[in-house]
C-alpha atoms as a PDB file:
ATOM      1  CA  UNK A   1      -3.223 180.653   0.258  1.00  0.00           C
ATOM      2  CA  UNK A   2      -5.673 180.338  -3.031  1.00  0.00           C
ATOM      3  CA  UNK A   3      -9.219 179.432  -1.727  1.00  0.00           C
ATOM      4  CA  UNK A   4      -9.793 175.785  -1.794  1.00  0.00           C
ATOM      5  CA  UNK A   5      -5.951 175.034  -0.747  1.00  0.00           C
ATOM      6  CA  UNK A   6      -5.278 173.286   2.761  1.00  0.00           C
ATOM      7  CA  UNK A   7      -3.226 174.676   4.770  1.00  0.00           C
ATOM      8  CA  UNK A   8       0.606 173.239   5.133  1.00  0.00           C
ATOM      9  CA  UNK A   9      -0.195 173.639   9.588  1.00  0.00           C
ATOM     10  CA  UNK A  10      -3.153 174.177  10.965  1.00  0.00           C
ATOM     11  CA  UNK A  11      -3.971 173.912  14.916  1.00  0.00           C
ATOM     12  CA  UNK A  12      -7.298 174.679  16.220  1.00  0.00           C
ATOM     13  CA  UNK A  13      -8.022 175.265  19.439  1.00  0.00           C
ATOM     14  CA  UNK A  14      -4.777 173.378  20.382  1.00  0.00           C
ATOM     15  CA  UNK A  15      -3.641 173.288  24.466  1.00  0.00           C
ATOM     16  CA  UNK A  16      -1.046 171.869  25.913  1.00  0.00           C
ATOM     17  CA  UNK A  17      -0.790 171.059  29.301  1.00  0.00           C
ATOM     18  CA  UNK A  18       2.532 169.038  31.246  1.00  0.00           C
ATOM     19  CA  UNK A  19       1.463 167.148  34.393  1.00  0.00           C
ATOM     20  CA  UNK A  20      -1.379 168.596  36.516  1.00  0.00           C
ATOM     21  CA  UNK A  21      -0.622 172.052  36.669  1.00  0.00           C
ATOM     22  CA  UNK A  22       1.862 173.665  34.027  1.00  0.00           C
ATOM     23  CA  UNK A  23       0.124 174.871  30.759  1.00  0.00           C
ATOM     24  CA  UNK A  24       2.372 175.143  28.107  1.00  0.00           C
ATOM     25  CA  UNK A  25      -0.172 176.309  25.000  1.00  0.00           C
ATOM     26  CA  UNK A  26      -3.551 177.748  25.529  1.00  0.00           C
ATOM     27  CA  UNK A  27      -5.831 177.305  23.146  1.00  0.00           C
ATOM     28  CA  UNK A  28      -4.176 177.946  20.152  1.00  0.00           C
ATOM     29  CA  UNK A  29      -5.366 178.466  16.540  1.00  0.00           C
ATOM     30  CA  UNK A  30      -3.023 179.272  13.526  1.00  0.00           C
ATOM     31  CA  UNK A  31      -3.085 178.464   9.748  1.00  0.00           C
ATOM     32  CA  UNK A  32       0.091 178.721   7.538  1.00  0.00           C
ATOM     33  CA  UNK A  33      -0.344 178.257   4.181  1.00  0.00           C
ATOM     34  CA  UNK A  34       1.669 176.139   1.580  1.00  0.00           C
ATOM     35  CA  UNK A  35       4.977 178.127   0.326  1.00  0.00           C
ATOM     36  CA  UNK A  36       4.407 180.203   3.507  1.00  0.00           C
ATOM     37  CA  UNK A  37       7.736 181.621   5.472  1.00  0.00           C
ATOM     38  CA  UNK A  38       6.236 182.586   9.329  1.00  0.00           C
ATOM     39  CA  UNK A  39       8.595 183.528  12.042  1.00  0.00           C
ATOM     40  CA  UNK A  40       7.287 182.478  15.689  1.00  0.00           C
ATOM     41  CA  UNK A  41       8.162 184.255  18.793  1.00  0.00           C
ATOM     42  CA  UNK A  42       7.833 185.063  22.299  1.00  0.00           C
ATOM     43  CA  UNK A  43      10.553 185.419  24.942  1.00  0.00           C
ATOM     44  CA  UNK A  44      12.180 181.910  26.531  1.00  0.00           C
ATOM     45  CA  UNK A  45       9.439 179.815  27.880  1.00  0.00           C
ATOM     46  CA  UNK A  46       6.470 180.919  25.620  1.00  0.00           C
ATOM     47  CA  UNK A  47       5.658 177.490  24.395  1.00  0.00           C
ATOM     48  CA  UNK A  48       7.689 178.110  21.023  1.00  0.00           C
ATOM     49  CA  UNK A  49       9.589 174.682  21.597  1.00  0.00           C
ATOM     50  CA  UNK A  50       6.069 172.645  22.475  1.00  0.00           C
ATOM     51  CA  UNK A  51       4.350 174.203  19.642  1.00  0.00           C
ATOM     52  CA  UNK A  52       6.813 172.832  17.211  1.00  0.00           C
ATOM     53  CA  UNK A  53       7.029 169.636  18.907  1.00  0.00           C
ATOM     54  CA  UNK A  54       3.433 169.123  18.412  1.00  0.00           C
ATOM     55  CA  UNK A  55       3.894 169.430  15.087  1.00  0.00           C
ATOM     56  CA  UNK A  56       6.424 166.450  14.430  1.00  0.00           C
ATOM     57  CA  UNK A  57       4.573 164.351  17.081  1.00  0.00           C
ATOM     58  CA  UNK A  58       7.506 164.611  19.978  1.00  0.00           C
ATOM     59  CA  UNK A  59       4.546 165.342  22.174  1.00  0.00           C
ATOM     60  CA  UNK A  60       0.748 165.228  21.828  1.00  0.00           C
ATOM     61  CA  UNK A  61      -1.717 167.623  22.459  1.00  0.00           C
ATOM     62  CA  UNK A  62      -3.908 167.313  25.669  1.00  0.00           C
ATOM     63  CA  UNK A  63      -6.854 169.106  23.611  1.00  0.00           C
ATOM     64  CA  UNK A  64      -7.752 170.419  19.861  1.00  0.00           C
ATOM     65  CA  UNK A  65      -6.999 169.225  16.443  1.00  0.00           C
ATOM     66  CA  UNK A  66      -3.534 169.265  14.720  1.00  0.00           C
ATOM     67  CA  UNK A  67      -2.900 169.157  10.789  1.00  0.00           C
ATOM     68  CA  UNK A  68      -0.071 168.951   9.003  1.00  0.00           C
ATOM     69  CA  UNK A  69       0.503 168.736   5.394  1.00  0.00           C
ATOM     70  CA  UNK A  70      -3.237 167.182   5.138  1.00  0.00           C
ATOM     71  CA  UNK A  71      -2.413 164.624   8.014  1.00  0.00           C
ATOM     72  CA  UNK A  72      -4.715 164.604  11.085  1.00  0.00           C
ATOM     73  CA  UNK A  73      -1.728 163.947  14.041  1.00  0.00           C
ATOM     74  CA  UNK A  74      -4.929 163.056  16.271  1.00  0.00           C
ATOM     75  CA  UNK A  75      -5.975 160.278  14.608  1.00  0.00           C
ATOM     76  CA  UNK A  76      -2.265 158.917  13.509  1.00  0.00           C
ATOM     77  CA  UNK A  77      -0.885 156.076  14.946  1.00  0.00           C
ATOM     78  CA  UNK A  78       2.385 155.139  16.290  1.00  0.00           C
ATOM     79  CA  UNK A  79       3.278 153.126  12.890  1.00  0.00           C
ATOM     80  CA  UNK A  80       2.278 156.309  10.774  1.00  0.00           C
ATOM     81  CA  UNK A  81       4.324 158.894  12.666  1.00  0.00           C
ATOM     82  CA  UNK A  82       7.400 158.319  10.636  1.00  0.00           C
ATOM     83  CA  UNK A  83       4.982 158.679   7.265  1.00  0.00           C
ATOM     84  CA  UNK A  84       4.634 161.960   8.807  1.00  0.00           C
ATOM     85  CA  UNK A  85       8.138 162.991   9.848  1.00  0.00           C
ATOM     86  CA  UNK A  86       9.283 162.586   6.344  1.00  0.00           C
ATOM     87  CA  UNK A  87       7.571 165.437   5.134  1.00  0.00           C
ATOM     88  CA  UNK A  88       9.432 167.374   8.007  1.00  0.00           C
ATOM     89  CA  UNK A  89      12.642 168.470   8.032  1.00  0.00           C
ATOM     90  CA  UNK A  90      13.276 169.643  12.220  1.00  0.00           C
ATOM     91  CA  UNK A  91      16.584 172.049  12.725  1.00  0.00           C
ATOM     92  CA  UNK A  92      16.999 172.071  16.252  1.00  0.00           C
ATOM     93  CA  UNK A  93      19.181 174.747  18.143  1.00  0.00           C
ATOM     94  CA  UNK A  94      21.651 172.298  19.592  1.00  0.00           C
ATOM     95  CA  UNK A  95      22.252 170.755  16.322  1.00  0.00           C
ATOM     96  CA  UNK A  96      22.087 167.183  17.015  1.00  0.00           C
ATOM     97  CA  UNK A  97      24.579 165.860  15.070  1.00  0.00           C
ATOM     98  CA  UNK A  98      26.469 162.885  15.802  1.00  0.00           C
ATOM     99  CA  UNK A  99      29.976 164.145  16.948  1.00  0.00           C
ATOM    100  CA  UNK A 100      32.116 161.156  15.692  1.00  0.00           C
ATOM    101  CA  UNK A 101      30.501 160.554  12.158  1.00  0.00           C
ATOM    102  CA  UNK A 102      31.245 162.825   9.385  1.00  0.00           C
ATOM    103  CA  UNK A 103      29.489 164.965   7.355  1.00  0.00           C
ATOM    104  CA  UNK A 104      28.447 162.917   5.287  1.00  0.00           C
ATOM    105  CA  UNK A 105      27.356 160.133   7.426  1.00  0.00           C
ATOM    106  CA  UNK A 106      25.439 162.734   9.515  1.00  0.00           C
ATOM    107  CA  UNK A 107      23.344 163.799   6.367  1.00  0.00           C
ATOM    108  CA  UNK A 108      22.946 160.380   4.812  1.00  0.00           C
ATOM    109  CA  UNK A 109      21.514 158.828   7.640  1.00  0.00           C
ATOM    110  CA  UNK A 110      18.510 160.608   6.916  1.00  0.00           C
ATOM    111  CA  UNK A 111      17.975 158.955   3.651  1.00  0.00           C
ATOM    112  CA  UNK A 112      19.466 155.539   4.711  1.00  0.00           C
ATOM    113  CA  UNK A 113      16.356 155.560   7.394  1.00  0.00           C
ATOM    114  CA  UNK A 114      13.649 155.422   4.261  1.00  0.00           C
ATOM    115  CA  UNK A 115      15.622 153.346   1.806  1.00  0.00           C
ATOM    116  CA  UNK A 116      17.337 155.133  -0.828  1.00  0.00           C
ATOM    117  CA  UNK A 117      20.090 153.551  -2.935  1.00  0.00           C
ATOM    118  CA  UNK A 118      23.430 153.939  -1.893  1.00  0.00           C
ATOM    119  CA  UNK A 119      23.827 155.266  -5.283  1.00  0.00           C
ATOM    120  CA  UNK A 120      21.243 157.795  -4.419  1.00  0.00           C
ATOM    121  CA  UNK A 121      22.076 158.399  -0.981  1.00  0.00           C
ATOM    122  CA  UNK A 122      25.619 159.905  -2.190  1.00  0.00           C
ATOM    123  CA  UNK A 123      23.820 162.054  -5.281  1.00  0.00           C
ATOM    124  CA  UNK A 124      21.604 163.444  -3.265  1.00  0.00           C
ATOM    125  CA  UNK A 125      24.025 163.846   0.310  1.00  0.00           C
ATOM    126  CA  UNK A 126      26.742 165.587  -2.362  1.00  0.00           C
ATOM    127  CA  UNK A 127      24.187 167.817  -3.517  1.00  0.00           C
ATOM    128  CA  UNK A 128      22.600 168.958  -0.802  1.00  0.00           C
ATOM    129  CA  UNK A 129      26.463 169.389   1.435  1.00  0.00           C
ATOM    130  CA  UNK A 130      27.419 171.726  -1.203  1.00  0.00           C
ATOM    131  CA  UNK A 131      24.324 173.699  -1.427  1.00  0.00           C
ATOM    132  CA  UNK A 132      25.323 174.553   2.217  1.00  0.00           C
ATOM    133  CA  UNK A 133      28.921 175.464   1.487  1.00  0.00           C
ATOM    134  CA  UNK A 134      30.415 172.216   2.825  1.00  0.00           C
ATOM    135  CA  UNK A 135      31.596 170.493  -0.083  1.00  0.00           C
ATOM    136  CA  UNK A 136      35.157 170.317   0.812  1.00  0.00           C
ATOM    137  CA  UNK A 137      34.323 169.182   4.543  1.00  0.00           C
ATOM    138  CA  UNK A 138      32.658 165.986   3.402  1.00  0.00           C
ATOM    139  CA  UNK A 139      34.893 163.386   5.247  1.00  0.00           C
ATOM    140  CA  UNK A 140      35.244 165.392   8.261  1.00  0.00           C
ATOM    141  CA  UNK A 141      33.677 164.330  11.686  1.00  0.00           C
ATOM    142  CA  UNK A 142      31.285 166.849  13.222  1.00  0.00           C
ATOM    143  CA  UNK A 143      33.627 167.065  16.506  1.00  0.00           C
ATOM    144  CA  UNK A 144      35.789 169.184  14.071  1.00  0.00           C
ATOM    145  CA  UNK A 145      33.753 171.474  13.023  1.00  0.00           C
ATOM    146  CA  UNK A 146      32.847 175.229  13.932  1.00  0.00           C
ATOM    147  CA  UNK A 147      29.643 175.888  14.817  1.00  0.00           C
ATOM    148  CA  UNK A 148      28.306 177.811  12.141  1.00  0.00           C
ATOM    149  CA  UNK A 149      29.368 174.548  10.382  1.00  0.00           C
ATOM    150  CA  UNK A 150      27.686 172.603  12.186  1.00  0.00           C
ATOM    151  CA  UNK A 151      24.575 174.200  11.826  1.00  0.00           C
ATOM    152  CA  UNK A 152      24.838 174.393   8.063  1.00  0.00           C
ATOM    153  CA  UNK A 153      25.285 170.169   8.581  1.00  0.00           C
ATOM    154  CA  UNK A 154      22.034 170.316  10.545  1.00  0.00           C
ATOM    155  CA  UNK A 155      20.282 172.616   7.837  1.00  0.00           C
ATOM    156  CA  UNK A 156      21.546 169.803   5.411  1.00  0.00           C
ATOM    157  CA  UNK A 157      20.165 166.896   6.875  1.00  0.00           C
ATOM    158  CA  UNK A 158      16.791 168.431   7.787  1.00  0.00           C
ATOM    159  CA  UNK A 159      16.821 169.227   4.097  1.00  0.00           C
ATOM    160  CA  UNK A 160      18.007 166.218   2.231  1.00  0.00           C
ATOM    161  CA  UNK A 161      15.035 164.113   2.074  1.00  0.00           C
ATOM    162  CA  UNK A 162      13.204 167.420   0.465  1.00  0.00           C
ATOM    163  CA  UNK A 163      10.369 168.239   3.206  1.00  0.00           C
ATOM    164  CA  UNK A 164       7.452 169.989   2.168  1.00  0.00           C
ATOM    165  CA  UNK A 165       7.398 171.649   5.652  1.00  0.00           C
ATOM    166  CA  UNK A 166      11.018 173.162   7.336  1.00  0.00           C
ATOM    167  CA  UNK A 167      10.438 173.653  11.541  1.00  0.00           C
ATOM    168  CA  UNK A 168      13.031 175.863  13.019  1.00  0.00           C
ATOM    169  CA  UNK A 169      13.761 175.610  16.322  1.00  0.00           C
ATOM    170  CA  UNK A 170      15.913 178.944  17.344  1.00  0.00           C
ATOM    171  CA  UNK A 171      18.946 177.276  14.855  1.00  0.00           C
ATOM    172  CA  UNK A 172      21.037 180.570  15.300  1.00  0.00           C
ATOM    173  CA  UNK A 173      21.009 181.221  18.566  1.00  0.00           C
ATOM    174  CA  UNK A 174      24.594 179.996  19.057  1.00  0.00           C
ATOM    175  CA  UNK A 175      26.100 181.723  16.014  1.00  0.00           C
ATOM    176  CA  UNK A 176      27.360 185.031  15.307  1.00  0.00           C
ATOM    177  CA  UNK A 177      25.845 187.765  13.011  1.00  0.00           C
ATOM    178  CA  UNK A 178      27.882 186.389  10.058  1.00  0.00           C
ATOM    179  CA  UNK A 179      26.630 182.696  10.323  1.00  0.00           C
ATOM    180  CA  UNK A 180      23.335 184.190  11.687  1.00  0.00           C
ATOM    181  CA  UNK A 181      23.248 185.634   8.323  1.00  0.00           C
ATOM    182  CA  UNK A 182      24.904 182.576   6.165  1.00  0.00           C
ATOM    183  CA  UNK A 183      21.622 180.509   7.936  1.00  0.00           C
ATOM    184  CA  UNK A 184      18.937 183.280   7.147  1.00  0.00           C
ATOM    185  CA  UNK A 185      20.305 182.929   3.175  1.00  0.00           C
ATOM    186  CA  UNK A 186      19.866 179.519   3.205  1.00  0.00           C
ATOM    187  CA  UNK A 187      16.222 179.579   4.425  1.00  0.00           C
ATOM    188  CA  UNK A 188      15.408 182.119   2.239  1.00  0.00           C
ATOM    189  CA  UNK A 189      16.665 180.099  -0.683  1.00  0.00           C
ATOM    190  CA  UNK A 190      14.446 176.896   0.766  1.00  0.00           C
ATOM    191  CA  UNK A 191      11.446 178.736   0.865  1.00  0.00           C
ATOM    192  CA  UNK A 192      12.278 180.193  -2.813  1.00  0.00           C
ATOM    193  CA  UNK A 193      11.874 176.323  -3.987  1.00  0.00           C
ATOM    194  CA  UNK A 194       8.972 175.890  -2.370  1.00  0.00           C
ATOM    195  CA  UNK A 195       9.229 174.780   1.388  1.00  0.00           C
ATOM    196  CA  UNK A 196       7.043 175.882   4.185  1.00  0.00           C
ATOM    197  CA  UNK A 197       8.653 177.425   6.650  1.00  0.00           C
ATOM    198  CA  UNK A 198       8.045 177.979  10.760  1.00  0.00           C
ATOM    199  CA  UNK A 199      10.588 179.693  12.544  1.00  0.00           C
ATOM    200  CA  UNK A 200      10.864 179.924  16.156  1.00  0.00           C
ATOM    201  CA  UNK A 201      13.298 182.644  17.151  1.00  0.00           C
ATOM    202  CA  UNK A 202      13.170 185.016  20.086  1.00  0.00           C
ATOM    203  CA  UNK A 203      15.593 187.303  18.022  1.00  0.00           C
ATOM    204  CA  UNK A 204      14.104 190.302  16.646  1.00  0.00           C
ATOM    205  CA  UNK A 205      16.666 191.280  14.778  1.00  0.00           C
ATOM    206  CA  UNK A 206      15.510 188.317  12.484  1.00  0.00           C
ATOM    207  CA  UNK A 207      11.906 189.490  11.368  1.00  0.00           C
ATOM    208  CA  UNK A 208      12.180 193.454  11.582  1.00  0.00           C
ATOM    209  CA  UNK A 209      11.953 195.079   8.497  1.00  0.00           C
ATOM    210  CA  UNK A 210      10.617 191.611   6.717  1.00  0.00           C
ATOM    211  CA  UNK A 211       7.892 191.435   5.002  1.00  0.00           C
ATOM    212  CA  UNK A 212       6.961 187.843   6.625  1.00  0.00           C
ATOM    213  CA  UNK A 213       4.194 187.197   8.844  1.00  0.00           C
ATOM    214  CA  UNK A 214       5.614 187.064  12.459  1.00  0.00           C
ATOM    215  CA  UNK A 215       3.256 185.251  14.916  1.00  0.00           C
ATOM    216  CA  UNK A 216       3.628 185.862  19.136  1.00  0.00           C
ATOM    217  CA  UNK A 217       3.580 183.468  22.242  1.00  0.00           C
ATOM    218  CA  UNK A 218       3.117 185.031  25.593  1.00  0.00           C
ATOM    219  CA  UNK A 219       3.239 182.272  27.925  1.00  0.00           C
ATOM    220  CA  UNK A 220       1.384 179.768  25.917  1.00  0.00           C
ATOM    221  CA  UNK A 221      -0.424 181.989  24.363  1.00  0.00           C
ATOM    222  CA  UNK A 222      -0.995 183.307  20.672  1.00  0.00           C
ATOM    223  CA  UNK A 223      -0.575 187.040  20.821  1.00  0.00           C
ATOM    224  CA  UNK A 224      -1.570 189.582  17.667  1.00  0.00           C
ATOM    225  CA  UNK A 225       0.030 188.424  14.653  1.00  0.00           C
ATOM    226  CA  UNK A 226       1.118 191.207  11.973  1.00  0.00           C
END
């Protein structure tokens, strides 16, 4: 990060705490900087899911300050949130697509929801569906895809609106090595234009012998970074 920049995330001092008893984050502090590519991990229950979470406002934290892409989630209020989730694409493990729409539809909802052109809407949705490999699959539904399809269609819509920030929420731990791998590309090549990437994976395989910062959970919380 040059001096002067803001960070693209920052927490500070960040907990997390469900009910009365369970804490999910402890007092967390981490800066990633703009253009940055930083692999979070920590075994199943860490807090990887809450942390990211946080960061799109699907929860709030019960103490510390949260900033993303210069926005203060503290002080935001409901009506603002969506300002916010536009500069976030979310991939989420479980892909989240909707079974009976097709690929296309699944994608260009995400630009529908902030008011592009239909003109634009299909530019942009043909675009970014072939950047992903899918261009001859753009009529069919979801339901009839593979998996490793479906995750490129979930890569795609998190994409299309063109996020500064990408979150990552474990988005191959359903495929095999090959898709693993056809995923992995693809981030790469989003980071190479620019995009700030967290990635929550408890997959080791993923970060060894990279030269990107890896940060650790241990049951809420932030281990050693290297």
């Amino acid at each position: 990060m040059r001096e002067g920049d803001a960070p693209a995330i920052r927490l500070k001092g960040v907990s997390k705490r469900f009910g009365l008893g369970n804490l999910a984050l402890a007092d967390i502090d981490l800066e990633i900087a703009k253009g940055e590519f930083v692999f979070l991990t920590g075994p199943s229950g860490s807090g990887k899911s809450t942390l990211l979470r946080l960061l799109f406002c699907a929860e709030r934290p019960t103490s510390g300050e949260i900033s993303v892409d210069e926005m203060n989630i503290g002080t935001l209020s409901g009506a603002q949130i969506p300002l916010l989730r536009r500069k976030i694409g979310v991939i989420f493990q479980d892909f989240k697509l909707l079974n009976n729409y097709t690929v296309f539809e699944n994608v260009a909802l995400a630009l529908e929801v902030i008011g592009l052109r239909p003109d634009q809407v299909k530019k942009r949705v043909k675009q970014v569906i072939e950047g992903v490999g899918l261009g001859t699959k753009l009529n069919r539904k979801a339901v009839q895809l593979s998996g490793g399809e479906q995750q490129r269609v979930a890569i795609a819509r998190a994409v299309v609106n063109r996020p500064p920030i990408i979150l990552a929420d474990e988005p191959t731990g359903n495929l095999d090595n090959k898709r693993t791998e056809e995923v992995m590309l693809l981030m790469e090549e989003l980071n190479a234009r620019g995009a700030t990437i967290l990635f929550a994976t408890h997959d080791e395989r993923l970060y060894q012998n990279t030269h990107r910062r890896v940060v650790r959970l241990e049951d809420g919380k932030l281990e050693a970074a290297q």
